[in-house]
Protein backbone atom coordinates (compact mmCIF):
# COMPACT_ATOMS: atom_id res chain seq x y z
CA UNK A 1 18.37 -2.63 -15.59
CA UNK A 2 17.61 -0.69 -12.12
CA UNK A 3 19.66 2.09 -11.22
CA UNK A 4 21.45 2.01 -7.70
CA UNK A 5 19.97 4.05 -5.28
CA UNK A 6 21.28 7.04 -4.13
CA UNK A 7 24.56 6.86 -2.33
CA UNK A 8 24.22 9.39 0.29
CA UNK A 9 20.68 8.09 1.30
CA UNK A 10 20.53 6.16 5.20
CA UNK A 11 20.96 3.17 5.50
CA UNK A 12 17.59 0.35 6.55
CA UNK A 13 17.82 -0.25 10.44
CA UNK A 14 15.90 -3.44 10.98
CA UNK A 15 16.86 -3.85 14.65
CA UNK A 16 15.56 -0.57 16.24
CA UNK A 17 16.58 0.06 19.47
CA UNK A 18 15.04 0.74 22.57
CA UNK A 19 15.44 4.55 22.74
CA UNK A 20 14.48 4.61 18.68
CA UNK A 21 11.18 3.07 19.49
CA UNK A 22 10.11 4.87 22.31
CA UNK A 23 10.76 7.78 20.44
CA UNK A 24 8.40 6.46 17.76
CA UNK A 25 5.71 6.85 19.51
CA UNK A 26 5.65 10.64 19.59
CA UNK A 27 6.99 10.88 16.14
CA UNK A 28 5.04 9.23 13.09
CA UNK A 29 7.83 10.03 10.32
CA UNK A 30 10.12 7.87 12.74
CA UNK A 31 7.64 4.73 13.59
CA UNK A 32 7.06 5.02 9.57
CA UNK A 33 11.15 4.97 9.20
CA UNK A 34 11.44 2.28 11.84
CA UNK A 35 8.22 -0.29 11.24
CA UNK A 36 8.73 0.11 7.51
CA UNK A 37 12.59 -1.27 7.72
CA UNK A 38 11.46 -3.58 9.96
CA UNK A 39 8.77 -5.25 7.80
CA UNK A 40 10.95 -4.55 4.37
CA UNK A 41 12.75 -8.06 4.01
CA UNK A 42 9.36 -10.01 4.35
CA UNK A 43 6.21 -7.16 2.94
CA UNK A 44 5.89 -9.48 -0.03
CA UNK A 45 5.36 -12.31 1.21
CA UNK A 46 3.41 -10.95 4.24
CA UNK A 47 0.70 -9.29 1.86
CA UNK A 48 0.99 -12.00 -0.94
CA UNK A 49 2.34 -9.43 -3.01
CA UNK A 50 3.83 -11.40 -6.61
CA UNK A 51 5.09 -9.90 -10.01
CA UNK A 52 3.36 -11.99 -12.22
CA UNK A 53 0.17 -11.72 -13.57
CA UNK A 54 -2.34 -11.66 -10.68
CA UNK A 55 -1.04 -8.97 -9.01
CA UNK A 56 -0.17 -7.40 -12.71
CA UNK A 57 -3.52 -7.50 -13.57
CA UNK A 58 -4.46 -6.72 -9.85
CA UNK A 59 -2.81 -3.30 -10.27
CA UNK A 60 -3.43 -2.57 -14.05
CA UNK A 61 -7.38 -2.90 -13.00
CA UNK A 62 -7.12 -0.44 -9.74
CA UNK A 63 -5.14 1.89 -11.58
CA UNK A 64 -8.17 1.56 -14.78
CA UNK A 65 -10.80 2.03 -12.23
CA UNK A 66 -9.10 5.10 -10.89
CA UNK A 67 -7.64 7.09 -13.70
CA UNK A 68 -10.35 5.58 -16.33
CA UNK A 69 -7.39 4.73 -18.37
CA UNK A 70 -4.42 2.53 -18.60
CA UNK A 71 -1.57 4.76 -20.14
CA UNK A 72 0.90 4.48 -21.48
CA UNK A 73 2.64 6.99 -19.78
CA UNK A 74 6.55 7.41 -19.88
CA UNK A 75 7.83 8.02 -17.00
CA UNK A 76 6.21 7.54 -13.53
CA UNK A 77 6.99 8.12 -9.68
CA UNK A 78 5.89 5.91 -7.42
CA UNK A 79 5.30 7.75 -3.67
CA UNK A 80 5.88 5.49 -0.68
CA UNK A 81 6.64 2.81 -3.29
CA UNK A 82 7.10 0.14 -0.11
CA UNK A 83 8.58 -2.93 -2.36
CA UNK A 84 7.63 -1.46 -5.17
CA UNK A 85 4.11 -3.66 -5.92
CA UNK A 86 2.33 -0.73 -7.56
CA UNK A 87 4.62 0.77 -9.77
CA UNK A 88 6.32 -2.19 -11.20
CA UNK A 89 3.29 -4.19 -11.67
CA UNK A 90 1.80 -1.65 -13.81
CA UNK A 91 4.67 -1.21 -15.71
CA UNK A 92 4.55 -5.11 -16.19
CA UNK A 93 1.58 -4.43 -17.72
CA UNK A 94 3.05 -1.53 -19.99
CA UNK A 95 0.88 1.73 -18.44
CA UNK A 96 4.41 2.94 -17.48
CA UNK A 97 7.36 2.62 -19.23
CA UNK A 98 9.78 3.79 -16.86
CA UNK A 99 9.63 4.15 -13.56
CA UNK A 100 11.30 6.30 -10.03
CA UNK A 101 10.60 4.97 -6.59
CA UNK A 102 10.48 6.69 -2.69
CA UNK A 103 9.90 5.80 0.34
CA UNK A 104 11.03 6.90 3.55
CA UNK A 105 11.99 3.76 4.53
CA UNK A 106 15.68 2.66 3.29
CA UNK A 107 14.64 -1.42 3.10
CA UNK A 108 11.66 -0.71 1.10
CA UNK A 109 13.55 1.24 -1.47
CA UNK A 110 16.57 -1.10 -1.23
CA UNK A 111 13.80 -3.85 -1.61
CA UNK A 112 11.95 -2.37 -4.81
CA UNK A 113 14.79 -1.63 -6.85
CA UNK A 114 15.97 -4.99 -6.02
CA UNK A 115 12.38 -6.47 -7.23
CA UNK A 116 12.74 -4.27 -10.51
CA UNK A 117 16.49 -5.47 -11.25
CA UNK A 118 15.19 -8.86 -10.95
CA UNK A 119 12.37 -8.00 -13.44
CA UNK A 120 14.69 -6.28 -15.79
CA UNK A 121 12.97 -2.80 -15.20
CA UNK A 122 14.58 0.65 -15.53
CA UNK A 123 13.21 1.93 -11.88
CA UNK A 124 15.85 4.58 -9.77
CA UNK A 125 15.00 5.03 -6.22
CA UNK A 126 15.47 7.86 -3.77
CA UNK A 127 14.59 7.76 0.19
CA UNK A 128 12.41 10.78 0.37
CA UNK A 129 9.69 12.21 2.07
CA UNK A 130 6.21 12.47 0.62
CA UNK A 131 5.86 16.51 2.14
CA UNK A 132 9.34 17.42 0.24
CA UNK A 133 9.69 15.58 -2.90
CA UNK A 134 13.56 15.11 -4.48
CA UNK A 135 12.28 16.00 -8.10
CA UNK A 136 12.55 18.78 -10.19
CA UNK A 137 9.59 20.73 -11.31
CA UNK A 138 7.60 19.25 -14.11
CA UNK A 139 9.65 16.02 -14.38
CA UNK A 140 7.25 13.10 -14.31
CA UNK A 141 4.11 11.90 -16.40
CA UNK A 142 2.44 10.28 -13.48
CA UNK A 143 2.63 10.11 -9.92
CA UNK A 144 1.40 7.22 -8.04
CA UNK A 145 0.93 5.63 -4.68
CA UNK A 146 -1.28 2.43 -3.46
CA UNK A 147 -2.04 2.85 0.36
CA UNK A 148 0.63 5.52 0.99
CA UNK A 149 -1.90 8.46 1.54
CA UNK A 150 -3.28 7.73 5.22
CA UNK A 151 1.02 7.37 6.50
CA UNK A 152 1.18 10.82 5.87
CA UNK A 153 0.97 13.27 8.29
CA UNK A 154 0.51 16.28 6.02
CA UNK A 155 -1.64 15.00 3.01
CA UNK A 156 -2.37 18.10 1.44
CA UNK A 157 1.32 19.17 1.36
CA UNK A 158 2.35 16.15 -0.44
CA UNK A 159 -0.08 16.69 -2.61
CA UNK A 160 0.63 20.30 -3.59
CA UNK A 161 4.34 18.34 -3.96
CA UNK A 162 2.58 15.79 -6.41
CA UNK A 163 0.97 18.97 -8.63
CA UNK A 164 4.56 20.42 -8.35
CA UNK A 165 6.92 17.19 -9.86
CA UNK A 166 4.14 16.82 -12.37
CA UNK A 167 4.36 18.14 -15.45
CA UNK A 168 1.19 20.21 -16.87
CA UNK A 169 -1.36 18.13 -17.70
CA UNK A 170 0.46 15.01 -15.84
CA UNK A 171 -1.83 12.82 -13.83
CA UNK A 172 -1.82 11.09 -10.41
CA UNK A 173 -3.50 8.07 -9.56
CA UNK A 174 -3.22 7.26 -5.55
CA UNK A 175 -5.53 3.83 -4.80
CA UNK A 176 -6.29 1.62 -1.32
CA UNK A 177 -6.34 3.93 1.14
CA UNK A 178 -8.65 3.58 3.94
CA UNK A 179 -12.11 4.78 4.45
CA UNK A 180 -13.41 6.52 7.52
CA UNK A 181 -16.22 3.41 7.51
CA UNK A 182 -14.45 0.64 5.87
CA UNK A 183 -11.22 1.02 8.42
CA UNK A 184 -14.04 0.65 11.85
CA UNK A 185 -14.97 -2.82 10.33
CA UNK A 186 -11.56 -4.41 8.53
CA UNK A 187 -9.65 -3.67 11.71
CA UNK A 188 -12.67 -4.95 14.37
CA UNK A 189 -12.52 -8.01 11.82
CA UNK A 190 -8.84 -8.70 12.05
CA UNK A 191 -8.46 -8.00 15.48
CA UNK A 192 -11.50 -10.64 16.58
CA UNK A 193 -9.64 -13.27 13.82
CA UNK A 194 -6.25 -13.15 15.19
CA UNK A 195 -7.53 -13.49 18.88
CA UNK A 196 -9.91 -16.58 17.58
CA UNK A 197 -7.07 -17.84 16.17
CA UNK A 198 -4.61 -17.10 18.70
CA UNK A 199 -6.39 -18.65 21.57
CA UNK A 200 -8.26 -21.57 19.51
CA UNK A 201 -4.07 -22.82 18.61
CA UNK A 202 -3.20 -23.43 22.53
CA UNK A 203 -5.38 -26.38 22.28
CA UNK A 204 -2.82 -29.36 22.32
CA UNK A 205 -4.74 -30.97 19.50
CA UNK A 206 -3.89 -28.15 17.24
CA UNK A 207 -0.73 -26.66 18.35
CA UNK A 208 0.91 -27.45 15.17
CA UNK A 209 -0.85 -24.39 13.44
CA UNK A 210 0.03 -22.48 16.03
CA UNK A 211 3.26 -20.13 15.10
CA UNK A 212 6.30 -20.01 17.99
CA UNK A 213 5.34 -17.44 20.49
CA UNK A 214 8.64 -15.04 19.81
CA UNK A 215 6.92 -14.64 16.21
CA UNK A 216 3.44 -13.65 17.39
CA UNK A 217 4.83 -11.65 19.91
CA UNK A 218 6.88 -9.58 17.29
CA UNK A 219 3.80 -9.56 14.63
CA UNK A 220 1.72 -8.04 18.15
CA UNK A 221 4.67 -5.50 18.37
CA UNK A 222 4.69 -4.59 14.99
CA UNK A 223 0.90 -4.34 14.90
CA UNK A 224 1.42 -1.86 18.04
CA UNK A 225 3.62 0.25 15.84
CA UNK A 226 1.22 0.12 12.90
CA UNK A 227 -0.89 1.66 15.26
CA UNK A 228 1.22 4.88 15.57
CA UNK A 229 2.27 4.73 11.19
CA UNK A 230 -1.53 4.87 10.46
CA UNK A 231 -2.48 8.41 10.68
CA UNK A 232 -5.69 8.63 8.51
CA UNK A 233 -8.52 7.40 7.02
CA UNK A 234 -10.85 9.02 4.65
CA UNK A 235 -13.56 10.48 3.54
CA UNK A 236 -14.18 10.36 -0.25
CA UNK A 237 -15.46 13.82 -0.77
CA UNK A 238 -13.24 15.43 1.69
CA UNK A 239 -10.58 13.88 0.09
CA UNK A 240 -11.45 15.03 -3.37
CA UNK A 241 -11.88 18.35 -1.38
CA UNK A 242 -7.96 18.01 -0.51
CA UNK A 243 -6.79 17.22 -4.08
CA UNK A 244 -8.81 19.92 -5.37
CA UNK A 245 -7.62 22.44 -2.70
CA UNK A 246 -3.74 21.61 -3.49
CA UNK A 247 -4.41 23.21 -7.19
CA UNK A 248 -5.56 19.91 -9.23
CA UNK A 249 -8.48 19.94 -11.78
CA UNK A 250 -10.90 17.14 -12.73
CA UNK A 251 -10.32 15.67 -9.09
CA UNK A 252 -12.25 11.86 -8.62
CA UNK A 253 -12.89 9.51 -5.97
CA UNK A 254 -13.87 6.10 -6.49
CA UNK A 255 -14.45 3.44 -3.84
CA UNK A 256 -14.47 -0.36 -3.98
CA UNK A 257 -14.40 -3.62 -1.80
CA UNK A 258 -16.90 -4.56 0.85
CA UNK A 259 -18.02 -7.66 0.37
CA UNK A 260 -14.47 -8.71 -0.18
CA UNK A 261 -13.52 -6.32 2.59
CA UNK A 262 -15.16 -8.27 4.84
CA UNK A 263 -13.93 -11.75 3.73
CA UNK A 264 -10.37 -10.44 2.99
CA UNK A 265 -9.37 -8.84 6.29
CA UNK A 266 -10.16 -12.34 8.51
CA UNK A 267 -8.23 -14.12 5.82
CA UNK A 268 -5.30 -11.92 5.90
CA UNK A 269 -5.19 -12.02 9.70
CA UNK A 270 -5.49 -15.99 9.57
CA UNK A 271 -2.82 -16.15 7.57
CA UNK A 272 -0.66 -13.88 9.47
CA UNK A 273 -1.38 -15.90 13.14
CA UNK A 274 -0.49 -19.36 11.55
CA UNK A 275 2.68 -21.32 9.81
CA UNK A 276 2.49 -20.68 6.65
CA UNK A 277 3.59 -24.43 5.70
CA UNK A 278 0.28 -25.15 6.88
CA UNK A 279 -1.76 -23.27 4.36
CA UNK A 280 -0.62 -24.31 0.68
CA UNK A 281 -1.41 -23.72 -3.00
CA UNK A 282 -4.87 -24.96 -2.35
CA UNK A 283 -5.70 -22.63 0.30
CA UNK A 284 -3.94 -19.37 -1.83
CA UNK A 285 -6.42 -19.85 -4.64
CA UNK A 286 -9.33 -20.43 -2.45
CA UNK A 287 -8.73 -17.21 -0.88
CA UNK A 288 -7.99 -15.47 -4.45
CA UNK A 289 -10.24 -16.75 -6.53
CA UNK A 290 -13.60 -15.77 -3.53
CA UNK A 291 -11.58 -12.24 -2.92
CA UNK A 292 -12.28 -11.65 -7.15
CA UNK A 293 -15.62 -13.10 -6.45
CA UNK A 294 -16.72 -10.66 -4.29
CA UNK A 295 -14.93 -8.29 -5.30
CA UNK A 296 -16.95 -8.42 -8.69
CA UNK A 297 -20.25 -8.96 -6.22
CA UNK A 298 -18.99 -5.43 -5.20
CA UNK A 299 -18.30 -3.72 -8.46
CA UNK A 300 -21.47 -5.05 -10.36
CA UNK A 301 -24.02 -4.82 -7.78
CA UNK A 302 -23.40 -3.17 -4.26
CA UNK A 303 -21.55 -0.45 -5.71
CA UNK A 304 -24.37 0.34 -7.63
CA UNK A 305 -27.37 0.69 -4.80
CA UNK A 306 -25.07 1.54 -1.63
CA UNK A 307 -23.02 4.33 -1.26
CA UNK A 308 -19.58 4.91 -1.98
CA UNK A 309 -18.82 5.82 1.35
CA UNK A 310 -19.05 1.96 3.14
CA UNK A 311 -17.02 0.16 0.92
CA UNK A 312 -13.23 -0.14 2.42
CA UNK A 313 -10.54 1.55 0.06
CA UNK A 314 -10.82 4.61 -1.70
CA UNK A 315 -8.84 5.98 -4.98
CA UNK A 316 -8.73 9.41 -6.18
CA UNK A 317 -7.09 10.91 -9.26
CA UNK A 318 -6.56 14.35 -10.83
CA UNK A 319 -4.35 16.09 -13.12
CA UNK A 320 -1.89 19.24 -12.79
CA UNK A 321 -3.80 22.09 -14.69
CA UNK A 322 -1.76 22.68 -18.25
């Protein structure tokens, strides 16, 4: 079973206050503390993130594409776990056998050792920041991370960190981070969707898919502060540059998803802007089953005549030198 978390770690503030958010905005570790609680108690469902075997085989195949393998590995940390989708999916799918989670938000480590209780996982879980990492030397097989790199203000710290917890030879694997390109057109594309959809819902003959106003005003708030928690996006080779700089050897970057970059972001923001009562089973595989469409589209045949560097998330990998 999951271990407890730490008992001297903060508690999750959901509610910030006033004062807490206007301080936010001048420091990202905060808005990261405070947006991150704030979204904890509903990530899963706002993302469509599952533990069964889409999303297993979701994050088994990222990780493959990445680190060119799947494991096993015995014990893995999980860096700005959030609920905990990355790491306990792919130990679901046995390339980790046991697992440690942080985050510097308390709800989303409260929240993923919840998630691996439920799933009968042995995951512990420390709130921790990415820059000074609450491991020994040498302790872990594998460090991971899906879409933690561009929250963190000093990457190349945490990754001298990563090199540091690992032990020689150990691997990391961090996947779906923003590129420099692919972030300019996902967040033109959701921003155009959820005004279409925003203003097309005030017509009286569709109202009904239009969510209450207190909800889209907090989802425009908490986009606001997503805003200040999103410090990066990246270049593949300068971020190979940055893993290789930290001290780690046989450093690669791999990109993938344009095609279903471009259909997944206006879907995602649709979603988001209407109830989701209105949407249904029907609509959730539509939207899955043209995202692995594309996504193979992407793999099999842009990937190889375009380059690497406009296609939307971008994985690297590396390994502590022995």
């Amino acid at each position: 079973m999951a271990s407890d978390p730490v008992v001297d770690d903060p508690q999750p503030n959901p509610h910030a206050t006033e004062a807490e958010m206007e301080a936010a905005w001048r420091d990202p570790k905060l808005a990261n503390v405070l947006y991150h609680d704030w979204e904890a108690g509903t990530y899963d469902e706002k993302w469509s993130i599952s533990y069964d075997e889409r999303c297993t085989t979701y994050a088994r195949d990222r990780f493959r594409a990445a680190a060119g393998d799947t494991g096993p590995y015995a014990h893995a940390l999980e860096l700005g776990s959030g609920t905990g989708f990355f790491l306990l999916n792919l130990m679901q799918a046995s390339v980790v056998e046991k697992g440690s989670v942080t985050d510097l938000s308390p709800g989303m480590v409260q929240v993923a050792l919840r998630n691996a209780e439920n799933l009968g996982l042995p995951v512990d879980g420390r709130v921790a920041d990415a820059e000074t990492i609450p491991y020994d030397d040498d302790t872990f097989d594998l460090v991971v991370g899906h879409a933690v790199l561009h929250h963190i203000p000093d990457v190349a710290t945490a990754m001298r960190e990563v090199l540091r917890v690992l032990k020689p030879g150990g691997k990391f694997v961090f996947a779906g981070d923003p590129t420099n390109i692919g972030n300019t057109y996902a967040r033109k594309l959701g921003q155009l969707t959820w005004w279409l959809t925003t203003t097309v819902t005030r017509v009286p003959a569709l109202n009904s898919w239009r969510r209450p106003q207190e909800e889209l005003d907090e989802s425009s708030r908490a986009a606001a502060l997503e805003a200040v928690v999103d410090l990066h996006t990246f270049d593949p080779g300068d971020l190979e540059r940055t893993a290789r700089g930290a001290g780690a050897v046989e450093v690669r970057a791999v990109t993938e998803e344009l095609s279903a970059a471009l259909f997944g972001w206006p879907v995602r923001t649709f979603e988001a802007a209407v109830p989701r009562e209105k949407l249904g089973f029907g609509w959730a595989m539509f939207a899955y089953r043209s995202w692995q469409r594309l996504s193979w589209v992407d793999e099999n045949v842009l990937a190889k005549v375009l380059p690497r560097e406009l296609f939307y998330n971008v994985s690297v990998t590396g390994r502590k030198p022995l």
